[in-house]
PDB file of N, CA and C in Angstrom:
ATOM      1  N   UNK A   1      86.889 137.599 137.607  1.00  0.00           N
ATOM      2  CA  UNK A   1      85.533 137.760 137.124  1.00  0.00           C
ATOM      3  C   UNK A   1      84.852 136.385 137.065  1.00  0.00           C
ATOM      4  N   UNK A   2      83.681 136.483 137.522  1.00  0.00           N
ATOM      5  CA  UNK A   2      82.908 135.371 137.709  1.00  0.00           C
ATOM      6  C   UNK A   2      81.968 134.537 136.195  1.00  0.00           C
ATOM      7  N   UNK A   3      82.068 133.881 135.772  1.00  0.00           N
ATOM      8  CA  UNK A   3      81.427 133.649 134.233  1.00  0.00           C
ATOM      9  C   UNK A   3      80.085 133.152 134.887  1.00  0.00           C
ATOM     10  N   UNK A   4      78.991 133.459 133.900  1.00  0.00           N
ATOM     11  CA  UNK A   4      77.992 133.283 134.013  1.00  0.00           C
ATOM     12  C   UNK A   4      77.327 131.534 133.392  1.00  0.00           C
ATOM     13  N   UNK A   5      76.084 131.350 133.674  1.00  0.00           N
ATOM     14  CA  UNK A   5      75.708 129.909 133.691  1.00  0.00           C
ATOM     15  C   UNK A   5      75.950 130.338 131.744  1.00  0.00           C
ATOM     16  N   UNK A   6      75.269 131.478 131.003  1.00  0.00           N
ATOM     17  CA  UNK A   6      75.238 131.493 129.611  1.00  0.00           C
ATOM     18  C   UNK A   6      76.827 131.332 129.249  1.00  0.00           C
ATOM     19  N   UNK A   7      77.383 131.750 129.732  1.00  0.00           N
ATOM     20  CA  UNK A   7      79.220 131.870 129.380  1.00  0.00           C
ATOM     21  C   UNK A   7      79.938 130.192 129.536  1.00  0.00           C
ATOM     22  N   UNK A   8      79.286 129.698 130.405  1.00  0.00           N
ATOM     23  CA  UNK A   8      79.504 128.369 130.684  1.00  0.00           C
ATOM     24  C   UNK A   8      79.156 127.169 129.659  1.00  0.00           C
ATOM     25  N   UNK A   9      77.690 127.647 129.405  1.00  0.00           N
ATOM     26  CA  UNK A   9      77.304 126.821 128.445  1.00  0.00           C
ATOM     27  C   UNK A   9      77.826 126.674 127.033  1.00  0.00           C
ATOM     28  N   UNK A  10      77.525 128.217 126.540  1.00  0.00           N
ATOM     29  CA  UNK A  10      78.376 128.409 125.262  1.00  0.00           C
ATOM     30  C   UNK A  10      79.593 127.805 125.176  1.00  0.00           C
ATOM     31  N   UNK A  11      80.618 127.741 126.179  1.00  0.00           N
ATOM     32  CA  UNK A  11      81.479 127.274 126.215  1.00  0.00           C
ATOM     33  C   UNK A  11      82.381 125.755 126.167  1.00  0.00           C
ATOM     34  N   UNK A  12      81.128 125.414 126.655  1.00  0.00           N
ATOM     35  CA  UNK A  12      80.589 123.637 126.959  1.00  0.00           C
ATOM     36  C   UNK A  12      80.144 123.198 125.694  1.00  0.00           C
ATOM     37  N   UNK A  13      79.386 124.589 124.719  1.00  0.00           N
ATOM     38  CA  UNK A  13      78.629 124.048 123.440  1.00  0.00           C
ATOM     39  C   UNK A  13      79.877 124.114 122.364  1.00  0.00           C
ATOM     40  N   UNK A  14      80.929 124.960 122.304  1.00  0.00           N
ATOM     41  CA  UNK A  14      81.909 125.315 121.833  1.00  0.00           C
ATOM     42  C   UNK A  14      82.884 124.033 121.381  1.00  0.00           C
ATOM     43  N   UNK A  15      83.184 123.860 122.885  1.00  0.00           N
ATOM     44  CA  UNK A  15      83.829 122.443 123.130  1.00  0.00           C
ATOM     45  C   UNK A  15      83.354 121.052 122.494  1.00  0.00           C
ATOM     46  N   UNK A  16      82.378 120.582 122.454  1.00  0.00           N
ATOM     47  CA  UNK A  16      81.165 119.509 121.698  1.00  0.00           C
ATOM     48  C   UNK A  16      81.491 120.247 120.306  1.00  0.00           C
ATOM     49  N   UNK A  17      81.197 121.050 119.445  1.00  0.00           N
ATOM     50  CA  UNK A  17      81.374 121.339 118.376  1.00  0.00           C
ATOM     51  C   UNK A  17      82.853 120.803 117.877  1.00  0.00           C
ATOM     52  N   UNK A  18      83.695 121.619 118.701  1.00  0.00           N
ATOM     53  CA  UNK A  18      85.504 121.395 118.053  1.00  0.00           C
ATOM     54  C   UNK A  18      85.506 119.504 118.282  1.00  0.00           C
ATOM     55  N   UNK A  19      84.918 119.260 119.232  1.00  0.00           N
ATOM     56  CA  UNK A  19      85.518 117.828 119.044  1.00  0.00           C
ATOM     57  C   UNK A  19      84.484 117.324 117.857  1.00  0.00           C
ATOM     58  N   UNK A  20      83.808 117.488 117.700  1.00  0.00           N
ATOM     59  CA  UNK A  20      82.740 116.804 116.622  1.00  0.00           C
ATOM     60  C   UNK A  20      83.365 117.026 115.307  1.00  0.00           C
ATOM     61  N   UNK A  21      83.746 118.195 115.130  1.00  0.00           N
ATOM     62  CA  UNK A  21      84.733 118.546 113.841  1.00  0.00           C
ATOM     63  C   UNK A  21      86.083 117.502 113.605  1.00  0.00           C
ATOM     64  N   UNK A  22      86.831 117.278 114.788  1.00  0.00           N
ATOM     65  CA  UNK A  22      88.024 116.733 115.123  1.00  0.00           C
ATOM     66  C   UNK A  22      87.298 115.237 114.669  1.00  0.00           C
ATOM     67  N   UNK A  23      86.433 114.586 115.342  1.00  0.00           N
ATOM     68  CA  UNK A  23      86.065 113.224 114.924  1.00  0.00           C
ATOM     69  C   UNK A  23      85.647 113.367 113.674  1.00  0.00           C
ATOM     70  N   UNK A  24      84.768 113.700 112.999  1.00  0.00           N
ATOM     71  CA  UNK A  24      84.408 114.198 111.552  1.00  0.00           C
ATOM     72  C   UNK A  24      85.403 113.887 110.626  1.00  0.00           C
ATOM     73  N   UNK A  25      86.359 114.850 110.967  1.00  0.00           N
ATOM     74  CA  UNK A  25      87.926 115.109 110.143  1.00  0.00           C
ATOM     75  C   UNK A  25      88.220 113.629 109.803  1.00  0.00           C
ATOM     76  N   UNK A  26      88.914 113.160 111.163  1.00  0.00           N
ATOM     77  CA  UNK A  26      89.477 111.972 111.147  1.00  0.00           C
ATOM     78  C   UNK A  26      88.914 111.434 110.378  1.00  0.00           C
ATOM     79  N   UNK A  27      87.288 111.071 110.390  1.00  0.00           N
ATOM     80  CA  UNK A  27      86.666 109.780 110.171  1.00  0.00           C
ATOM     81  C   UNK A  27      86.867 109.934 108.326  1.00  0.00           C
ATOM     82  N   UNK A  28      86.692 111.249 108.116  1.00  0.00           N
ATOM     83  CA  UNK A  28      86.436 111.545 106.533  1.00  0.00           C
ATOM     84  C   UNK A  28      88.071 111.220 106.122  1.00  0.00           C
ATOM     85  N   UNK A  29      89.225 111.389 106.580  1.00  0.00           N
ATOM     86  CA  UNK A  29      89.865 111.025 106.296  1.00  0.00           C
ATOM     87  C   UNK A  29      90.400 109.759 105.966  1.00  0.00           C
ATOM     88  N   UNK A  30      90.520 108.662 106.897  1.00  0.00           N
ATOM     89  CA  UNK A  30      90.523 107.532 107.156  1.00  0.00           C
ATOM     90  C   UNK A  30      89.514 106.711 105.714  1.00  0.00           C
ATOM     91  N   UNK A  31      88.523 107.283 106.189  1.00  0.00           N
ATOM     92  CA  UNK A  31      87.249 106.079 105.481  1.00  0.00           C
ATOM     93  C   UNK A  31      87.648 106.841 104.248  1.00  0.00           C
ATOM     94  N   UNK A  32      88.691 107.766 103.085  1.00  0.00           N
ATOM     95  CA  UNK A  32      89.104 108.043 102.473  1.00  0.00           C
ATOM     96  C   UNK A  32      90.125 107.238 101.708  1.00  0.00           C
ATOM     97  N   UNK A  33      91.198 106.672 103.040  1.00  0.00           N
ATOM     98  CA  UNK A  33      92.320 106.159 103.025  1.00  0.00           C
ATOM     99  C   UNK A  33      93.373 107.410 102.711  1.00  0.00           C
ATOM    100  N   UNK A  34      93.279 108.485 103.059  1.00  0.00           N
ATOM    101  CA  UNK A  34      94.425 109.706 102.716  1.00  0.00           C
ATOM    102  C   UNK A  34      95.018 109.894 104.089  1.00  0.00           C
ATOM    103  N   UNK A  35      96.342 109.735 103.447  1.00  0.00           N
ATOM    104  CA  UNK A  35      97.077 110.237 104.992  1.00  0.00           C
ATOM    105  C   UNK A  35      97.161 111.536 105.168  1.00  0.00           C
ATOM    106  N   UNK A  36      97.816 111.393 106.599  1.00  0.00           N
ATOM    107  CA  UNK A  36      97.822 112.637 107.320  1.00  0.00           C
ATOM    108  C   UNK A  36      98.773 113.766 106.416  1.00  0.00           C
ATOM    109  N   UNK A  37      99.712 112.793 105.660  1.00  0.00           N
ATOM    110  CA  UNK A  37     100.438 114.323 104.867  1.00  0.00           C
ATOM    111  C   UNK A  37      99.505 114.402 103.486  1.00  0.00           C
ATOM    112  N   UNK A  38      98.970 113.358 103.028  1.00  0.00           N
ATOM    113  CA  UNK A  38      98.515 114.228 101.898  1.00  0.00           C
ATOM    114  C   UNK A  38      97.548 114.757 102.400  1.00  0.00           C
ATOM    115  N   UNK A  39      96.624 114.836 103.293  1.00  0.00           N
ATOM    116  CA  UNK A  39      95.724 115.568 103.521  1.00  0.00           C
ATOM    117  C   UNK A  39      96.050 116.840 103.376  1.00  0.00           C
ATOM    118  N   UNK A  40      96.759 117.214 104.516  1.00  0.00           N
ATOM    119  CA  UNK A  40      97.155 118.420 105.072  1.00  0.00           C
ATOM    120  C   UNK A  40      98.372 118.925 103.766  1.00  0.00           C
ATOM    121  N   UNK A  41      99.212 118.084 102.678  1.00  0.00           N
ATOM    122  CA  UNK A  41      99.607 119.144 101.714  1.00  0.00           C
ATOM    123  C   UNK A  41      98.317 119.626 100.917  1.00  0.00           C
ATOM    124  N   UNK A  42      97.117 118.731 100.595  1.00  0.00           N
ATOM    125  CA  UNK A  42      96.564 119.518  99.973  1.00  0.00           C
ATOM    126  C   UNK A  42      95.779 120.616 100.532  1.00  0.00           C
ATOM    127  N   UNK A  43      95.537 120.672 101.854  1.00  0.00           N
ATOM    128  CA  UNK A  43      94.881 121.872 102.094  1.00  0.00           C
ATOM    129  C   UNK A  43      95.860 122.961 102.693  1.00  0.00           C
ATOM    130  N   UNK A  44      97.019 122.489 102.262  1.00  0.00           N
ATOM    131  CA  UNK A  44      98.536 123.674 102.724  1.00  0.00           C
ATOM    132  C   UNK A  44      98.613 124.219 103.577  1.00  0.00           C
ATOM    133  N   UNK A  45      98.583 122.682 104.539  1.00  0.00           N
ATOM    134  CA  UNK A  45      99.116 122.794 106.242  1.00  0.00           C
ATOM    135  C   UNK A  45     100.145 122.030 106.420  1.00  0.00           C
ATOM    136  N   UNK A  46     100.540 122.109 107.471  1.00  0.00           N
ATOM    137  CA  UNK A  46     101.613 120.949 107.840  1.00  0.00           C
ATOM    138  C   UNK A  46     101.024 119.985 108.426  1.00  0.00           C
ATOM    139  N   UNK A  47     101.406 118.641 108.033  1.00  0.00           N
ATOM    140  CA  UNK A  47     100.931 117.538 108.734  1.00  0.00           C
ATOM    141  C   UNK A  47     100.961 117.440 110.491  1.00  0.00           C
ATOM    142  N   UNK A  48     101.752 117.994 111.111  1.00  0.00           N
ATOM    143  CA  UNK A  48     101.281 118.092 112.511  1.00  0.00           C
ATOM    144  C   UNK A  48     100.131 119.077 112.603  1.00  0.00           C
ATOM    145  N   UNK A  49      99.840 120.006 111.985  1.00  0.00           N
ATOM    146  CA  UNK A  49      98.419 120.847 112.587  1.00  0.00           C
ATOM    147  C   UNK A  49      97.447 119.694 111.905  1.00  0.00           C
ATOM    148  N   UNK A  50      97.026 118.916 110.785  1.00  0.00           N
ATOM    149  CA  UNK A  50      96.491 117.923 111.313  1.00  0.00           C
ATOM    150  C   UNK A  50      96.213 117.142 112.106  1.00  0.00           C
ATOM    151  N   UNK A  51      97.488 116.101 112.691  1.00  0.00           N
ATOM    152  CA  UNK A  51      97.305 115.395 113.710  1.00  0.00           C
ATOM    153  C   UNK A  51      96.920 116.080 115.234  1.00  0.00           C
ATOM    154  N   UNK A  52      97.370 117.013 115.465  1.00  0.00           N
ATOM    155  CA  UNK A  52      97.076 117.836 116.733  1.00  0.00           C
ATOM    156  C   UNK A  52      95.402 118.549 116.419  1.00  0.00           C
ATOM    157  N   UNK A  53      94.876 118.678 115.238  1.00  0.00           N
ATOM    158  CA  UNK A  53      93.082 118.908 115.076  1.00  0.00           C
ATOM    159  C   UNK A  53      93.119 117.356 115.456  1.00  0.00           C
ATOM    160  N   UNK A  54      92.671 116.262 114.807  1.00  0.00           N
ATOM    161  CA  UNK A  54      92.629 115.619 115.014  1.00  0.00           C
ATOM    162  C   UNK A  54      92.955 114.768 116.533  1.00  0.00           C
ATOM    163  N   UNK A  55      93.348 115.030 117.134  1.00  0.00           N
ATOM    164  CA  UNK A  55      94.076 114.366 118.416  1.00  0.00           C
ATOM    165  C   UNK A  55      92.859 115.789 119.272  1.00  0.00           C
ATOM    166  N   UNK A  56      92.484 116.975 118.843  1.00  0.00           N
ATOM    167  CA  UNK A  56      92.001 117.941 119.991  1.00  0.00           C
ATOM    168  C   UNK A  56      92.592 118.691 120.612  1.00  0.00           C
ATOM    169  N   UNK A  57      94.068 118.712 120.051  1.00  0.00           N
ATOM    170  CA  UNK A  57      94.936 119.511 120.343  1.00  0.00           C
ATOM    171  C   UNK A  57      94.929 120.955 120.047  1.00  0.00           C
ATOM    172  N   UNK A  58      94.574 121.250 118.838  1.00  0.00           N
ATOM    173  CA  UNK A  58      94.312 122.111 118.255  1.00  0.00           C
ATOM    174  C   UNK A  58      92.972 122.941 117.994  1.00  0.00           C
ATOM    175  N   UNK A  59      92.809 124.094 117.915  1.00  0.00           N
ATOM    176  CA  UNK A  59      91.851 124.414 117.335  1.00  0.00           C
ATOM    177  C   UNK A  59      91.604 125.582 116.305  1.00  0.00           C
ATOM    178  N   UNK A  60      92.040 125.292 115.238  1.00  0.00           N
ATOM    179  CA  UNK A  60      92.208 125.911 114.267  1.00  0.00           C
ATOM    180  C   UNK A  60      90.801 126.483 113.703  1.00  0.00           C
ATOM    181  N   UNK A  61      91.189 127.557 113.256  1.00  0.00           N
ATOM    182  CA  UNK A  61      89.860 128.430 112.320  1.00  0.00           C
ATOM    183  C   UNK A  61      88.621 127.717 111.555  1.00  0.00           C
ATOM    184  N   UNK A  62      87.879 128.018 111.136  1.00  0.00           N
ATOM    185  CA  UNK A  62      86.868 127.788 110.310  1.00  0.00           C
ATOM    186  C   UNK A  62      87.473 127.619 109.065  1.00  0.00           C
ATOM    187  N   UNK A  63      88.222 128.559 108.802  1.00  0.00           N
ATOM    188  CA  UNK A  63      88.860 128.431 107.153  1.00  0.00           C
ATOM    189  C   UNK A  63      89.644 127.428 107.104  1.00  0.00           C
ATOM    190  N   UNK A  64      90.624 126.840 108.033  1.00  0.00           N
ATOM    191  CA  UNK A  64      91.221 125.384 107.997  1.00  0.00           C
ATOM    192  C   UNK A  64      90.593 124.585 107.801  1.00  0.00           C
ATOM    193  N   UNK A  65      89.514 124.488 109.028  1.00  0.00           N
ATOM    194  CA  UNK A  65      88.567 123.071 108.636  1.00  0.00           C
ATOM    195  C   UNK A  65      88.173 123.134 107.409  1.00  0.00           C
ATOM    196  N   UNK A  66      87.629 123.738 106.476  1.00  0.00           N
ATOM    197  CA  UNK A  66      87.061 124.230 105.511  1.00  0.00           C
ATOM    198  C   UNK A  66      87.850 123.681 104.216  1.00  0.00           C
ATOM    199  N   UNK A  67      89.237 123.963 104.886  1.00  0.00           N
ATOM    200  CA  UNK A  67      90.329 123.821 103.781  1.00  0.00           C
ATOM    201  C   UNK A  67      90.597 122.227 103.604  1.00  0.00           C
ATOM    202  N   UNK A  68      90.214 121.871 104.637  1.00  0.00           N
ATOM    203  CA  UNK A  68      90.969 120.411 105.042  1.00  0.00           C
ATOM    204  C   UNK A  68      89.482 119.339 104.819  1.00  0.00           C
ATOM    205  N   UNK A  69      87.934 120.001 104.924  1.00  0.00           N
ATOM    206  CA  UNK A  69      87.644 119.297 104.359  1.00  0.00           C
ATOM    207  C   UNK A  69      87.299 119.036 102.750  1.00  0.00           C
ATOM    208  N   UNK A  70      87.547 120.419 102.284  1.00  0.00           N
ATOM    209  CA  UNK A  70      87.532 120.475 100.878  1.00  0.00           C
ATOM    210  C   UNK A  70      88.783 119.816 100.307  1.00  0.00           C
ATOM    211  N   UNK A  71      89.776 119.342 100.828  1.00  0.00           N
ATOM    212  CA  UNK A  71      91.086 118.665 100.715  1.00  0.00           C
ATOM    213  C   UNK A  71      90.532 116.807 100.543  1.00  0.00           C
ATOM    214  N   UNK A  72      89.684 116.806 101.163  1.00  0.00           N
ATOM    215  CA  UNK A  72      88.747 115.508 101.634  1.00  0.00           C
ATOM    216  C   UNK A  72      87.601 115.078 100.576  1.00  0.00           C
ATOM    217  N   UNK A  73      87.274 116.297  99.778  1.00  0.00           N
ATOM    218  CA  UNK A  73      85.894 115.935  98.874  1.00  0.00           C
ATOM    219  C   UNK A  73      84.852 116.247  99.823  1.00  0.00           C
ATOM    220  N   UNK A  74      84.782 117.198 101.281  1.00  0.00           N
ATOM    221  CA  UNK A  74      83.683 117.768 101.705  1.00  0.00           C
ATOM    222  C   UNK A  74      83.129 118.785 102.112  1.00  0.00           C
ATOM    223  N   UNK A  75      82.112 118.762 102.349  1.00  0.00           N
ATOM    224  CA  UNK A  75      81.513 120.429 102.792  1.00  0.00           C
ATOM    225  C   UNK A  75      81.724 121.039 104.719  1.00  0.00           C
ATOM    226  N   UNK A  76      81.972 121.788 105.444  1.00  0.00           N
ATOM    227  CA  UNK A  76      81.418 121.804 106.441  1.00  0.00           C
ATOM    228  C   UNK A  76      80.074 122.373 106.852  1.00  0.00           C
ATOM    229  N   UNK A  77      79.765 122.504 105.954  1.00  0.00           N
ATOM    230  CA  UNK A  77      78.366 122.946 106.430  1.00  0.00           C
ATOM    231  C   UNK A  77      77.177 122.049 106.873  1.00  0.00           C
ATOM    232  N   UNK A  78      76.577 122.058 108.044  1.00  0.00           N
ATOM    233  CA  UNK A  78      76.049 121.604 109.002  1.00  0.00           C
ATOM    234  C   UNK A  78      76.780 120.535 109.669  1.00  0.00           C
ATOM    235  N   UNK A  79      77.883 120.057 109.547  1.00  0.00           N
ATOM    236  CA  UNK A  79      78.485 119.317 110.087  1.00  0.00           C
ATOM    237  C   UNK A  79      78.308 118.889 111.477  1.00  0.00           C
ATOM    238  N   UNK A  80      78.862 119.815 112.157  1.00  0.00           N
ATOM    239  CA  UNK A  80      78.244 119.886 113.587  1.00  0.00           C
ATOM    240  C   UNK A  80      77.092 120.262 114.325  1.00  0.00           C
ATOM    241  N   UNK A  81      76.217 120.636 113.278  1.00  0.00           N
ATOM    242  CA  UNK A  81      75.037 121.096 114.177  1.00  0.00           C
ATOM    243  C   UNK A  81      73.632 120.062 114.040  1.00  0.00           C
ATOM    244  N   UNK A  82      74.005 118.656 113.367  1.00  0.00           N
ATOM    245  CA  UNK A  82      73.508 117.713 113.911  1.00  0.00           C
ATOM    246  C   UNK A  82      73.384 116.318 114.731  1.00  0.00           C
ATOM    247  N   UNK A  83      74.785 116.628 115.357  1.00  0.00           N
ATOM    248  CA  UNK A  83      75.277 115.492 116.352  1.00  0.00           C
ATOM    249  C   UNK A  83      74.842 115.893 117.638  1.00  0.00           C
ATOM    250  N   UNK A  84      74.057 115.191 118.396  1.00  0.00           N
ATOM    251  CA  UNK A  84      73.442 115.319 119.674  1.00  0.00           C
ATOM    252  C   UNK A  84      74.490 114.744 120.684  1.00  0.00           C
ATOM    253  N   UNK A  85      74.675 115.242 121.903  1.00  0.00           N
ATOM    254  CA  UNK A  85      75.540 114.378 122.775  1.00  0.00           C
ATOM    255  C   UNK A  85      75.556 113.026 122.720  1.00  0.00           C
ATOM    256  N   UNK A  86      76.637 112.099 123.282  1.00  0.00           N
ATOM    257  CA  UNK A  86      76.495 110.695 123.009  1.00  0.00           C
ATOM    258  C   UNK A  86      76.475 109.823 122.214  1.00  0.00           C
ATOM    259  N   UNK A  87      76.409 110.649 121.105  1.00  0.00           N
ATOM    260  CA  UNK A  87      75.908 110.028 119.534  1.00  0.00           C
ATOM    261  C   UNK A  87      76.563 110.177 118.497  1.00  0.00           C
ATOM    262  N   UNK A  88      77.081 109.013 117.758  1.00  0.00           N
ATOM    263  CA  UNK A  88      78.382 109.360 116.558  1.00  0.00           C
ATOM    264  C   UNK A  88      77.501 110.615 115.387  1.00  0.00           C
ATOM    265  N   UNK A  89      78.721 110.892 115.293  1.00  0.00           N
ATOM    266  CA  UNK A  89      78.124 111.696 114.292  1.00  0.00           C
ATOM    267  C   UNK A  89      77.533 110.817 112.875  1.00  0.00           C
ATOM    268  N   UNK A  90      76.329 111.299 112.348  1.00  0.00           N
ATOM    269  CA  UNK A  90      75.825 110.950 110.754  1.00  0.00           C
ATOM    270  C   UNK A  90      76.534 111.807 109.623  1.00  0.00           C
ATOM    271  N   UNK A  91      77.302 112.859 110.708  1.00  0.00           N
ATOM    272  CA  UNK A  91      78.024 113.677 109.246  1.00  0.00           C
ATOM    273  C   UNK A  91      79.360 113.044 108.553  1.00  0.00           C
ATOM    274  N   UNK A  92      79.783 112.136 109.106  1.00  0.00           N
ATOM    275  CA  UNK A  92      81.197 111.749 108.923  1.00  0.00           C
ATOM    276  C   UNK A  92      81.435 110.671 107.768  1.00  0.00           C
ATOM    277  N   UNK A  93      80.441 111.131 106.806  1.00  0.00           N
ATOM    278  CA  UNK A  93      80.639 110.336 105.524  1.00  0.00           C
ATOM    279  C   UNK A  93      80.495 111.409 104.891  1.00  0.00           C
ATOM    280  N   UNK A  94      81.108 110.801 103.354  1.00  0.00           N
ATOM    281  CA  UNK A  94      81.679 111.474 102.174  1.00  0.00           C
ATOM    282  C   UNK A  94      79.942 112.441 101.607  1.00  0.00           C
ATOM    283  N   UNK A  95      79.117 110.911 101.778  1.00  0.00           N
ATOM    284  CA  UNK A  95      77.529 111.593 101.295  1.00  0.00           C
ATOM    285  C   UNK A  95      77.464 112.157 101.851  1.00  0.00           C
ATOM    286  N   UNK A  96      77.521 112.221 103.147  1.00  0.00           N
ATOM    287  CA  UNK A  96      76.581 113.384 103.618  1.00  0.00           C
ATOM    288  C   UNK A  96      76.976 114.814 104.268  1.00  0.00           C
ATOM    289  N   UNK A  97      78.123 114.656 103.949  1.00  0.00           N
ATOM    290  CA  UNK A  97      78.551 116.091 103.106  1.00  0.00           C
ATOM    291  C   UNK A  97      78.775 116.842 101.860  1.00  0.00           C
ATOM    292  N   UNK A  98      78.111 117.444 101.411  1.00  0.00           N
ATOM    293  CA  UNK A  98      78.117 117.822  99.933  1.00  0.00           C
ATOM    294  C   UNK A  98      79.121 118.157  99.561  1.00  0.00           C
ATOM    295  N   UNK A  99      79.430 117.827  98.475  1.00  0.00           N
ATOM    296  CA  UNK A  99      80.590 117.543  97.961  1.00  0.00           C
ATOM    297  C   UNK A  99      80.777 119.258  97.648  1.00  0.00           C
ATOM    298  N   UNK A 100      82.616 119.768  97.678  1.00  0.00           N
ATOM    299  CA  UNK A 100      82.382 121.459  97.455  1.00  0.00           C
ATOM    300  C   UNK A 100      82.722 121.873  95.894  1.00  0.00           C
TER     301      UNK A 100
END
């Protein structure tokens, strides 16, 4: 079956989202100073499904991210839907995600 130019795109838009989340993650982590295991015990994952979100390996649910950034002190909400191609994200601080 042949995918269409809309199937393509979405798909392309899909992709830009998960990595924007994946850089996000990291960055909120890091500029935290929390490692990869306490992160991920507090949002009661295993530290490799961290590093593999993180790395893009992965692409775990909405409720993970969710979990992992409330593990972080953040919100996901709008996270990704104001990073334009090319451009670091402005979401990847503690402010400017509301705290949950």
């Amino acid at each position: 079956m042949t995918r269409t130019r809309l199937q393509i795109d979405a798909d392309d838009r899909t992709a830009r989202i998960r990595a924007t989340l994946a850089d996000d993650l990291r960055r909120l982590r890091v500029d935290a100073g929390v490692s990869l295991t306490a992160a991920a015990d507090a949002a009661g994952v295993d530290r490799s499904v961290v590093s593999r979100i993180e790395a893009g390996n992965l692409h775990p649910t909405l409720e993970t991210y969710g979990r992992l950034a409330a593990a972080l002190g953040a919100d996901l909400a709008g996270a990704a839907s104001t990073r334009r191609p090319g451009r670091r994200s402005a979401t990847a601080t503690r402010s400017a995600w509301p705290s949950c």
